[in-house]
N, C-alpha and C. Protein backbone atom coordinates (compact mmCIF):
# COMPACT_ATOMS: atom_id res chain seq x y z
N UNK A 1 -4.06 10.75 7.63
CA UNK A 1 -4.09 10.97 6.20
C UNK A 1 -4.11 12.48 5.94
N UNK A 2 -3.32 12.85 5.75
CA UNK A 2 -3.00 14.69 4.82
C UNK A 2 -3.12 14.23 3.35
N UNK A 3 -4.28 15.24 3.25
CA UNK A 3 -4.78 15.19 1.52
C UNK A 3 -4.92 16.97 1.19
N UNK A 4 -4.92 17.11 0.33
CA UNK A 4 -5.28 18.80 -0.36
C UNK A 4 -6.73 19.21 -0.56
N UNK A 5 -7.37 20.24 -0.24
CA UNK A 5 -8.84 20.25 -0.53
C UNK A 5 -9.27 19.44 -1.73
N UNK A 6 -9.38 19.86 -2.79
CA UNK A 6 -9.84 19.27 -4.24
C UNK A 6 -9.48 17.97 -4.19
N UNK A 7 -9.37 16.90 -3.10
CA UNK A 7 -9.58 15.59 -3.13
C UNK A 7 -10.28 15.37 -1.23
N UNK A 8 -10.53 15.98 -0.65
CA UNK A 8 -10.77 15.83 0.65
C UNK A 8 -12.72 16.11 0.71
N UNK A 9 -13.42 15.72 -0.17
CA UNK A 9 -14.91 15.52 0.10
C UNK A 9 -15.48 14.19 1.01
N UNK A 10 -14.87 13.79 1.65
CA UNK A 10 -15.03 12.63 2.25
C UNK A 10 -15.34 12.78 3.47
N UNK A 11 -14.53 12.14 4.56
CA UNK A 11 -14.10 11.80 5.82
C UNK A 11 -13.01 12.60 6.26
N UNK A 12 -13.06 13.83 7.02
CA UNK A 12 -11.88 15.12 7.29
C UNK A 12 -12.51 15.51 8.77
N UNK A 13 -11.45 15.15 9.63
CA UNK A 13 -11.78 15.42 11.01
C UNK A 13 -11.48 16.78 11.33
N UNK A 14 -10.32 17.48 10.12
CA UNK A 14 -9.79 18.76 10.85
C UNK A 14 -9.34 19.09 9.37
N UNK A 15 -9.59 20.46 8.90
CA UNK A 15 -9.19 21.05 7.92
C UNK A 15 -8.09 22.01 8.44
N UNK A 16 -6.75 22.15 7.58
CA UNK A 16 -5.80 23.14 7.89
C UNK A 16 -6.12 24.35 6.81
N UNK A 17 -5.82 25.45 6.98
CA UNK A 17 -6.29 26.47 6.51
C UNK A 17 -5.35 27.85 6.65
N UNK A 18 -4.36 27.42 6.07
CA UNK A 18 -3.15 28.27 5.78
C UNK A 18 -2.25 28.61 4.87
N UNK A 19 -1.59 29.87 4.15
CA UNK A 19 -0.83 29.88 3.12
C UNK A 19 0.39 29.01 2.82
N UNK A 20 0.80 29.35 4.41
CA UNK A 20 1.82 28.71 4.60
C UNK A 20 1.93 27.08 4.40
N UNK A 21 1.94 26.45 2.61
CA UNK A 21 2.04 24.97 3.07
C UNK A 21 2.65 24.07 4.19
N UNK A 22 3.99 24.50 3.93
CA UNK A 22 5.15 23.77 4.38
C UNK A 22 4.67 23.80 5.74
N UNK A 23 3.76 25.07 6.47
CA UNK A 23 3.76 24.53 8.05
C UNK A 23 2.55 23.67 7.99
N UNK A 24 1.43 24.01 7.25
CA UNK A 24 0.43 23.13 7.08
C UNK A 24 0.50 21.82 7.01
N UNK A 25 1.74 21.46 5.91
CA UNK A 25 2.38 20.09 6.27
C UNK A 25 2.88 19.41 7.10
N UNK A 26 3.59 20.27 8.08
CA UNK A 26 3.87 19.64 9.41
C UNK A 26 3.05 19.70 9.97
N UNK A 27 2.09 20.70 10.60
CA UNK A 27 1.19 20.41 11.81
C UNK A 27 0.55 18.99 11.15
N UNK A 28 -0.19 19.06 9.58
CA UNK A 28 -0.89 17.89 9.13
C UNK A 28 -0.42 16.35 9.64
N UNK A 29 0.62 16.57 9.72
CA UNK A 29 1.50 15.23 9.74
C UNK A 29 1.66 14.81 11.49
N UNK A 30 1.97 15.93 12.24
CA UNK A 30 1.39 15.96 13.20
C UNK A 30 -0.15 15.27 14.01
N UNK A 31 -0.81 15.74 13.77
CA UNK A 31 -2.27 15.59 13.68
C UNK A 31 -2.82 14.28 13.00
N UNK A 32 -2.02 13.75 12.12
CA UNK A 32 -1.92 12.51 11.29
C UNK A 32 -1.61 12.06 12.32
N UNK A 33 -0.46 11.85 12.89
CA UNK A 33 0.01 10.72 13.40
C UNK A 33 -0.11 10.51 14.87
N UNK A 34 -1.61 11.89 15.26
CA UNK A 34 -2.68 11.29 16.86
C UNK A 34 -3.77 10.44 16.16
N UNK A 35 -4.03 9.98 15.08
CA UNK A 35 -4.81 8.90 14.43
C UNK A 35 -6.01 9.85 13.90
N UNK A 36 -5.93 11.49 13.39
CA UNK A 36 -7.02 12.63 12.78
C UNK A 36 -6.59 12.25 11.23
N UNK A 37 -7.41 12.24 10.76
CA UNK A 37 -7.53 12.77 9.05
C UNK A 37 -7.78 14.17 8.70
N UNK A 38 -6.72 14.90 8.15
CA UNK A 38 -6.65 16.14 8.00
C UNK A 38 -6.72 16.32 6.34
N UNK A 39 -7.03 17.15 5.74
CA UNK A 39 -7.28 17.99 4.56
C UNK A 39 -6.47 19.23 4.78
N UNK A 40 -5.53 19.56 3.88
CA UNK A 40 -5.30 21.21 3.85
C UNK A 40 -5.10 21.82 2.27
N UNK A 41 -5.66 23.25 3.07
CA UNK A 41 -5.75 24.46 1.89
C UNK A 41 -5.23 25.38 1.76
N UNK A 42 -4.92 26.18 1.14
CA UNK A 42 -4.53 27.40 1.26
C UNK A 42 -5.55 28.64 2.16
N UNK A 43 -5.49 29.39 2.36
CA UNK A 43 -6.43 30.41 2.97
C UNK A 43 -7.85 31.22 1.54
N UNK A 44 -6.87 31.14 0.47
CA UNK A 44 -7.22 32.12 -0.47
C UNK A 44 -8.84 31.03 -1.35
N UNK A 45 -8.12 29.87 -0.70
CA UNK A 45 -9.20 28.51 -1.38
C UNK A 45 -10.54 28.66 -0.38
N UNK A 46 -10.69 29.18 0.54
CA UNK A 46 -11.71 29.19 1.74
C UNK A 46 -13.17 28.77 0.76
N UNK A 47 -13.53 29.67 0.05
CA UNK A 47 -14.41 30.04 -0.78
C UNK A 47 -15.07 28.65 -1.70
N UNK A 48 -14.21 27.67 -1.95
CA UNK A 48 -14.19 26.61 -2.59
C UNK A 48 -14.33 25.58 -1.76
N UNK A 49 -14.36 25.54 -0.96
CA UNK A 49 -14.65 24.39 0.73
C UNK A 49 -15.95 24.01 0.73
N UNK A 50 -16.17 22.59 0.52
CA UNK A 50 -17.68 22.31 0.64
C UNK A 50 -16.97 21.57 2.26
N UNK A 51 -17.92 22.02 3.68
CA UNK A 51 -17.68 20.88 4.73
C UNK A 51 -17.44 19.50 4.23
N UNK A 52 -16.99 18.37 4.46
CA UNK A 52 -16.99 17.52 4.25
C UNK A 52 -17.38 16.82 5.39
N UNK A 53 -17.90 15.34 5.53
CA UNK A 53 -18.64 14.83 6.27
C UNK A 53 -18.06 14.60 7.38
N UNK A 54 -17.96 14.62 8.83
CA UNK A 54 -17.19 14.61 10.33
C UNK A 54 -16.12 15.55 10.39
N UNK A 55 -15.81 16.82 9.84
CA UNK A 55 -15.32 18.17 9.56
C UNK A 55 -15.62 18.31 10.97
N UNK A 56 -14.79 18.64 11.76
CA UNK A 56 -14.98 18.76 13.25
C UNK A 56 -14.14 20.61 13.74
N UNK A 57 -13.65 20.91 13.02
CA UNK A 57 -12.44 21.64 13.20
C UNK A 57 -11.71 22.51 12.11
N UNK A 58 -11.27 23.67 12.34
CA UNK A 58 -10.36 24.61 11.58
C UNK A 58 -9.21 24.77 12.09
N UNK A 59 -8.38 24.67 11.81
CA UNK A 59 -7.05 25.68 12.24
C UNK A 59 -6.59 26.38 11.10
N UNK A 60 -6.47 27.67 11.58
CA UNK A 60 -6.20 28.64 10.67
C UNK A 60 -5.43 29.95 11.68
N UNK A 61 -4.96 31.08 10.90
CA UNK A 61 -4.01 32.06 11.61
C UNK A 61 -5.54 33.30 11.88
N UNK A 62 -4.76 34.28 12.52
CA UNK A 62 -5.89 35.29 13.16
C UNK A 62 -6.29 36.02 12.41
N UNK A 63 -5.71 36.51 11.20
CA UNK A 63 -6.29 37.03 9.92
C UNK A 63 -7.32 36.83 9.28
N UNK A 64 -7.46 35.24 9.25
CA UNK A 64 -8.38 34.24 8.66
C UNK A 64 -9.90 33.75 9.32
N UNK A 65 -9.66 34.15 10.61
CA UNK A 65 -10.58 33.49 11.69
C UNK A 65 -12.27 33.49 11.08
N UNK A 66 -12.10 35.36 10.72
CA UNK A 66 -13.46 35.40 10.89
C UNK A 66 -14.02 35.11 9.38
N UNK A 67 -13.18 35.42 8.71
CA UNK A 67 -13.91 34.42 7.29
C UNK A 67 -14.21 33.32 7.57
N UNK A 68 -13.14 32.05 8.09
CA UNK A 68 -13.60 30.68 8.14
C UNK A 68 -14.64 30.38 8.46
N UNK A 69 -14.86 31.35 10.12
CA UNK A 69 -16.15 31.30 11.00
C UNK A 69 -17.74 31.57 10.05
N UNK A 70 -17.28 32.37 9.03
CA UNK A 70 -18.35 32.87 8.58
C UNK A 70 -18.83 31.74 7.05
N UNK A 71 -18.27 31.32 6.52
CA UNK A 71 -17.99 30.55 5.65
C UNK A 71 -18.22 28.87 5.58
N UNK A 72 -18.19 28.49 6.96
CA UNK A 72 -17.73 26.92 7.33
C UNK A 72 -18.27 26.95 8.94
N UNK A 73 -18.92 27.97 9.76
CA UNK A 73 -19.49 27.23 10.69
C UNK A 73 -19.16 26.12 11.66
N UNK A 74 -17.79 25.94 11.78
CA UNK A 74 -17.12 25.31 12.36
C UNK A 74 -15.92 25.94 13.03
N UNK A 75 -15.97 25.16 14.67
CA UNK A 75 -14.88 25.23 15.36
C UNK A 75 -14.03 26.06 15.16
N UNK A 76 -12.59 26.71 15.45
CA UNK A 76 -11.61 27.18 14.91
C UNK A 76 -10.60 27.48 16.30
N UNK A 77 -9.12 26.48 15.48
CA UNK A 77 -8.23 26.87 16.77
C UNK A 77 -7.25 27.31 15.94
N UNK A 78 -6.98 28.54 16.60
CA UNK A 78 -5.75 29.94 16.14
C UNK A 78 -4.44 29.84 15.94
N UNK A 79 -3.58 29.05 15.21
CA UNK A 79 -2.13 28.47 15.36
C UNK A 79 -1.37 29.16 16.12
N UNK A 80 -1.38 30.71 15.45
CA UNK A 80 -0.87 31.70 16.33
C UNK A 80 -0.66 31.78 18.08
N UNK A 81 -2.33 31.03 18.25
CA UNK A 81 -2.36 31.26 19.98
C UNK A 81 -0.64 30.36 20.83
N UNK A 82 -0.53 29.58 19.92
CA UNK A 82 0.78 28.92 20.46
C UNK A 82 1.77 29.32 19.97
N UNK A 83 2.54 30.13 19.35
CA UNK A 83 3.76 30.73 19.46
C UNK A 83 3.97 31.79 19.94
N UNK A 84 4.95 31.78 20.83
CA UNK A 84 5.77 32.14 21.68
C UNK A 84 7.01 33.21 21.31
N UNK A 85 7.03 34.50 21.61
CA UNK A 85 8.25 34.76 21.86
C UNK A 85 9.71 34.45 22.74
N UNK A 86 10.59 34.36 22.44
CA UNK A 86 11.83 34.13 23.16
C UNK A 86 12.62 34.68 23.01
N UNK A 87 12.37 36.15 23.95
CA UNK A 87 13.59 37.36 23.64
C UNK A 87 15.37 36.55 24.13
N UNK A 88 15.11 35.77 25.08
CA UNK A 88 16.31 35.61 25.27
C UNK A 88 17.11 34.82 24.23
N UNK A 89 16.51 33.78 23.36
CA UNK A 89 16.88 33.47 22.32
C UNK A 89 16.93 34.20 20.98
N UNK A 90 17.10 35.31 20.71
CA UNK A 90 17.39 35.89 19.36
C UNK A 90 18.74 35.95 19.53
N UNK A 91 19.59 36.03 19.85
CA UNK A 91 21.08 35.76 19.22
C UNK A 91 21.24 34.38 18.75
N UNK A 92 20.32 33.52 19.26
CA UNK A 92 20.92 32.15 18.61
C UNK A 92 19.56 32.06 17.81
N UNK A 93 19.02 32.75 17.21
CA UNK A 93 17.83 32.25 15.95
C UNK A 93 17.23 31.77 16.28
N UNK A 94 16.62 31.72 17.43
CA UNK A 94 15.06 30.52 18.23
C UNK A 94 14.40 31.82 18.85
N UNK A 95 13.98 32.97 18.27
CA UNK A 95 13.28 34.05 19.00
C UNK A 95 11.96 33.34 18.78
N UNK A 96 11.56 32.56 18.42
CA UNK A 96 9.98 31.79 18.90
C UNK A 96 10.40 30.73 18.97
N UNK A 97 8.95 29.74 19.48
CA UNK A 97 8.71 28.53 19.93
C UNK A 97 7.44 28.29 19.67
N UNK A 98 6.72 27.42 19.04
CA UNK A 98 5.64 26.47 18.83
C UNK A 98 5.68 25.78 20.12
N UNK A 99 4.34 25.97 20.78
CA UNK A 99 4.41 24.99 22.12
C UNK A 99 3.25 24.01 21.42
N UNK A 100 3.81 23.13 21.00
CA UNK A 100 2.99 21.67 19.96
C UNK A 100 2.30 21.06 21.05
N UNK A 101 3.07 20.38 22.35
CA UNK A 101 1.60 19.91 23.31
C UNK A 101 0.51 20.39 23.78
N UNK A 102 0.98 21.79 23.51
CA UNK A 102 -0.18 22.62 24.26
C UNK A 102 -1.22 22.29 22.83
N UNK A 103 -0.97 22.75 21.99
CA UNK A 103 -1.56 22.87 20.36
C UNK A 103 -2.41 21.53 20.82
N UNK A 104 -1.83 20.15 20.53
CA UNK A 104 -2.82 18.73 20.36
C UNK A 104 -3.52 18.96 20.94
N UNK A 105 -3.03 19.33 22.40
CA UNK A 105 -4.35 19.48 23.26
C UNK A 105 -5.72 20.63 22.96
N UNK A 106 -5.19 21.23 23.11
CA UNK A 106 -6.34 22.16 22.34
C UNK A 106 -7.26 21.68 21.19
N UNK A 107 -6.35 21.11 19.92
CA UNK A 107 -7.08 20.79 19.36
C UNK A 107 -8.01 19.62 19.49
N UNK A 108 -7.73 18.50 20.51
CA UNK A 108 -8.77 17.25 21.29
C UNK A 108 -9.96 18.23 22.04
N UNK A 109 -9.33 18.68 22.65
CA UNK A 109 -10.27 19.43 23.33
C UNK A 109 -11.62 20.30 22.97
N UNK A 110 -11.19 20.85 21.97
CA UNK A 110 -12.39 21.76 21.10
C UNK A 110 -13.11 20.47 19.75
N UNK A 111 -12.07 19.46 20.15
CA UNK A 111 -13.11 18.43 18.75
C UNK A 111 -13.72 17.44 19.92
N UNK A 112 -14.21 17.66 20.79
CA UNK A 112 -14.43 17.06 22.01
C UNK A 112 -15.59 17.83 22.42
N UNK A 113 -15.14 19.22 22.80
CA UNK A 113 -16.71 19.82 22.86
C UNK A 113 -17.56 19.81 21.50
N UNK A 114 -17.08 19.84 20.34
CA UNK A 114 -17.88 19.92 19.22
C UNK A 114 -18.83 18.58 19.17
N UNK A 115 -18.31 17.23 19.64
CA UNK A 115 -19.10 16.31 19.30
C UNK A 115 -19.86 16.38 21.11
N UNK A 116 -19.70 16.84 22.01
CA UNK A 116 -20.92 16.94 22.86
C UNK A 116 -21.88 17.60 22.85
N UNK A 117 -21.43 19.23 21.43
CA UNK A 117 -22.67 19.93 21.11
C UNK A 117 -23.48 19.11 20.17
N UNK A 118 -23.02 18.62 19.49
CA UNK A 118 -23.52 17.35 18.59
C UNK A 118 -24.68 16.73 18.56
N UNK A 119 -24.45 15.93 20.06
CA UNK A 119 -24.59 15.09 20.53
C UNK A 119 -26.31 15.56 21.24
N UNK A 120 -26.22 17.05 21.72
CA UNK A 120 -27.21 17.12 22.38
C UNK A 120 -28.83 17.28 21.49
C-alpha cells in the first residue's frame, strides 16, 4: 500500500522521503509489492511527520539524512548508496544504474535489525 503522509497515521513499515515523487513512486511500488506498506513525502514535509505505528524505516537521499535522523529517530537507508555510475554507458544514455536487488536487500536487512533492537 503507497499512501501520501497526510493520510499515513496508521500502519507504515517504511516511509519514503524524497522530492523526487515520481521516483518515490516507483521504489513505493516496489517495496509494495515485497508485501511493506509504505507512506511517502516530500523531504520539505519532514517537519509534519508524526512516526506512525510499526514505522520501521526511512529512505531518503544524503542531503536529508541527518534531519530525518534527527527528527524521526529511525533507521535510514540512503537511495543514493545504490546508484551507480556507468562511464561506459554515456553515449547510449544509461550513465547510471539503480542496483534495486541490492536496495530490497538492504532495506530487509536494516528492518530486521530494527525489530531485534526492539525486541531486546
Amino acid at each position: 500500500m503507497l499512501s501520501d503522509y497526510s493520510s499515513s497515521q496508521s500502519q507504515t513499515d517504511v516511509l519514503i522521503c524524497l522530492d523526487n515523487q515520481q521516483v518515490a513512486s516507483r521504489i513505493g511500488s516496489v517495496l509494495s509489492e515485497q508485501g511493506l506498506t509504505v507512506a511517502s513525502m516530500p523531504a520539505t514535509g519532514i517537519q509534519e511527520w508524526f512516526e506512525p505505528n510499526g514505522c520501521q524505516l526511512v529512505i531518503t537521499h544524503t542531503a536529508m539524512i541527518g534531519e530525518v535522523r534527527t527528527r524521526l529517530k529511525l533507521p535510514v537507508v540512503n537511495l543514493e548508496a545504490f546508484i551507480f555510475d556507468r562511464p561506459e554507458h554515456v553515449a547510449e544514455g544509461a550513465a547510471r544504474q539503480f542496483d534495486g536487488d541490492a536496495f530490497i536487500k538492504r532495506v530487509f536487512l536494516v528492518m530486521s535489525d530494527a525489530r531485534k533492537r526492539t525486541s531486546r
